[in-house]
Protein backbone atom coordinates (compact mmCIF):
# COMPACT_ATOMS: atom_id res chain seq x y z
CA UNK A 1 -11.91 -2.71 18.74
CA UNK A 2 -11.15 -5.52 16.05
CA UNK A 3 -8.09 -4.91 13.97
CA UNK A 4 -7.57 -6.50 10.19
CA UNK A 5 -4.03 -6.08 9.66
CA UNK A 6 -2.73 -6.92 5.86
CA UNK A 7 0.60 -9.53 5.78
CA UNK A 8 1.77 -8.53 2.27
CA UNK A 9 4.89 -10.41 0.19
CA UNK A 10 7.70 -8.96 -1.17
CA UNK A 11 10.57 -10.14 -2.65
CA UNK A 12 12.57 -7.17 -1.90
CA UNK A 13 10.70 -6.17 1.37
CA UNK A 14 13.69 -4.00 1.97
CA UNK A 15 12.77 -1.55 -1.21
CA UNK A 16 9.49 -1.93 -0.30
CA UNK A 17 9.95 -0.27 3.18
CA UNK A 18 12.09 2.58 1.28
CA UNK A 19 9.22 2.92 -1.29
CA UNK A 20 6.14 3.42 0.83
CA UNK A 21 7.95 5.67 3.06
CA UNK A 22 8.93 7.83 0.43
CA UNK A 23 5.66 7.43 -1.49
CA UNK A 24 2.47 7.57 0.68
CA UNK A 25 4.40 8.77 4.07
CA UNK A 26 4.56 5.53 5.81
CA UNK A 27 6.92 5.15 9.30
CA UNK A 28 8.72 2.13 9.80
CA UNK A 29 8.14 0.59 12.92
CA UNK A 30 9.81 -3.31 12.79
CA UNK A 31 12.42 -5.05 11.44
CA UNK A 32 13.65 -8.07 11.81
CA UNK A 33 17.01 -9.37 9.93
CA UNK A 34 16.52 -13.11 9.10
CA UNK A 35 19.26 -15.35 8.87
CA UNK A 36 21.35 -13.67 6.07
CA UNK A 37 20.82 -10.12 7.17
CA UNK A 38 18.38 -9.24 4.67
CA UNK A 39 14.84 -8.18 5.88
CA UNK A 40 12.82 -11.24 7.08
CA UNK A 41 9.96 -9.62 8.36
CA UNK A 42 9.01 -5.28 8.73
CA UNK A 43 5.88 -3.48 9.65
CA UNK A 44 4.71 -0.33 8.81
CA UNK A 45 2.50 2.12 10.12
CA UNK A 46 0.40 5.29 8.95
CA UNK A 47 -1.74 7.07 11.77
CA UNK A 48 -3.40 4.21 13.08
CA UNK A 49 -3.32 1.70 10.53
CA UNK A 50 -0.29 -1.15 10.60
CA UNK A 51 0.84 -3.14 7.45
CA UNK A 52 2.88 -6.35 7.93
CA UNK A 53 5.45 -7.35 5.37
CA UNK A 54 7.55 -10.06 4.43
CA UNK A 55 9.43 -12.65 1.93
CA UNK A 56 7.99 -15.36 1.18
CA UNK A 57 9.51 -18.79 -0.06
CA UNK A 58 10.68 -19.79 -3.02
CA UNK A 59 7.54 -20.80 -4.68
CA UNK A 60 5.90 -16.83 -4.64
CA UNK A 61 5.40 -14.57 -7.20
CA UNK A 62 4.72 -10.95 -7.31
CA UNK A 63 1.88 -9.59 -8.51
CA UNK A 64 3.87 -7.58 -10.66
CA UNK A 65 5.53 -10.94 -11.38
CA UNK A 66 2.43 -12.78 -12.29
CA UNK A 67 1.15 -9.99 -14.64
CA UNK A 68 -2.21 -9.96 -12.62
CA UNK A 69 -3.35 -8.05 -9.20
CA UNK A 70 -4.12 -10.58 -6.37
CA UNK A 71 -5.60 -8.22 -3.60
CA UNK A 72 -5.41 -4.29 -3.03
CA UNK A 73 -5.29 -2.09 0.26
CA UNK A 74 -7.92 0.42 0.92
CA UNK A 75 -6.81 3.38 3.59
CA UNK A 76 -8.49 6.25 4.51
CA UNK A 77 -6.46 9.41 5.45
CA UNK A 78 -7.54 12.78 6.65
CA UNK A 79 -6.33 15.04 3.34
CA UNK A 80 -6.40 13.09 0.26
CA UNK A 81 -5.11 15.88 -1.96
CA UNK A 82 -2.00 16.32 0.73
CA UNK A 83 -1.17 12.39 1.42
CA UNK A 84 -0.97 11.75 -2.40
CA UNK A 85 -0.77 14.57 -5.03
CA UNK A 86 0.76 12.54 -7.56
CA UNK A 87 2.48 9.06 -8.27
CA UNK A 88 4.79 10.44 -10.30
CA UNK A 89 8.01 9.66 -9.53
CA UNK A 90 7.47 7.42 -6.73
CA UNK A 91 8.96 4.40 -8.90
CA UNK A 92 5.60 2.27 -9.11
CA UNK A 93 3.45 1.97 -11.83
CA UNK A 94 1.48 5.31 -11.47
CA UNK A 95 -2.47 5.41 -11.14
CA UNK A 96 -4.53 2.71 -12.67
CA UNK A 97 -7.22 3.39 -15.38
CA UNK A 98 -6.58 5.65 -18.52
CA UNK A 99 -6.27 8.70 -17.86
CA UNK A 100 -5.42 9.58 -14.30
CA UNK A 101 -6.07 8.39 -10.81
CA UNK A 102 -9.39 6.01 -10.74
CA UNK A 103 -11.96 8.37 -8.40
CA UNK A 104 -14.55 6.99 -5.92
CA UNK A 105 -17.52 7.82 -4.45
CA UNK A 106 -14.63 9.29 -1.69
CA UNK A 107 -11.82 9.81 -3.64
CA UNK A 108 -9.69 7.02 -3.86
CA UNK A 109 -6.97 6.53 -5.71
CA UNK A 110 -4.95 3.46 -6.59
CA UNK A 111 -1.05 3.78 -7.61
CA UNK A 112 1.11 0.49 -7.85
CA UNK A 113 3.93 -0.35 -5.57
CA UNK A 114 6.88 -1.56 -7.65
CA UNK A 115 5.87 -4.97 -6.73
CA UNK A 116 2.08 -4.78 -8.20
CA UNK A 117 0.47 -4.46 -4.69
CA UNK A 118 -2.28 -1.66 -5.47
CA UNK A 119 -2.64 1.00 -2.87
CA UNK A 120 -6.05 3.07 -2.71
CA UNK A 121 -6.55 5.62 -0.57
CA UNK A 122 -9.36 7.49 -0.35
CA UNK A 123 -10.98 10.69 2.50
CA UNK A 124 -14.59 10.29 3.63
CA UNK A 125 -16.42 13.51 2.31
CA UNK A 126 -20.08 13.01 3.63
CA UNK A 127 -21.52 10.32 5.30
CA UNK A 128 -25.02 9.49 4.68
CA UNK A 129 -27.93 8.29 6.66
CA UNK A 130 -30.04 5.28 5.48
CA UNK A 131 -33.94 6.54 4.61
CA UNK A 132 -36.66 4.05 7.26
């Protein structure tokens, strides 16, 4: 089965690995120390799905940094309503749109990391067939 695993940047991919534990339930499952000790490379994992992490050179800039998003994640978990009740204080930037969490046809929602990554997650609640 083909596999499309993200490789995000973060300048603090230390915090980061605290953060989406803490926020969306995420297990660490790598690190690896560079040169100075601080965190050179991580991944994560939640159920299946991996995410990859880094710090880039000197040159990168955060989306948070940049004042712009540059990609988001889409992950779909069993129990929306259980994996992520609220993004209050998780230390991101909350849901995006006015108002509250921005719904789907599934029931995503997108909270910021506190690096300007967007995460949605969203829970399949019907499939439906194509009319021939």
């Amino acid at each position: 089965m083909p596999r499309i695993t993200p490789y995000l940047y973060y300048e603090d991919p230390a915090t980061a690995l605290a953060w989406l534990a803490r926020a969306f339930g995420f297990r660490e499952r790598l690190r690896m120390p560079g040169p100075d000790g601080s965190v050179m490379h991580a991944e994560m994992q939640l159920a299946d799905g991996v995410v990859m992490m880094g710090r880039p050179g000197p040159d990168y800039r955060s989306p948070k940094r940049l004042g712009q998003v540059t990609q988001s994640l889409y992950m779909y978990v069993d129990d929306l309503n259980a994996h992520i009740p609220s993004s209050e204080g998780r230390g991101g930037e909350g849901d995006r749109g006015a108002g509250g969490p921005v719904l789907t046809e599934t029931g995503g929602t997108g909270p910021e990391d506190p690096e300007g990554h967007v995460w949605y997650f969203a829970q399949h609640v019907r499939m439906c067939r194509r009319r021939r």
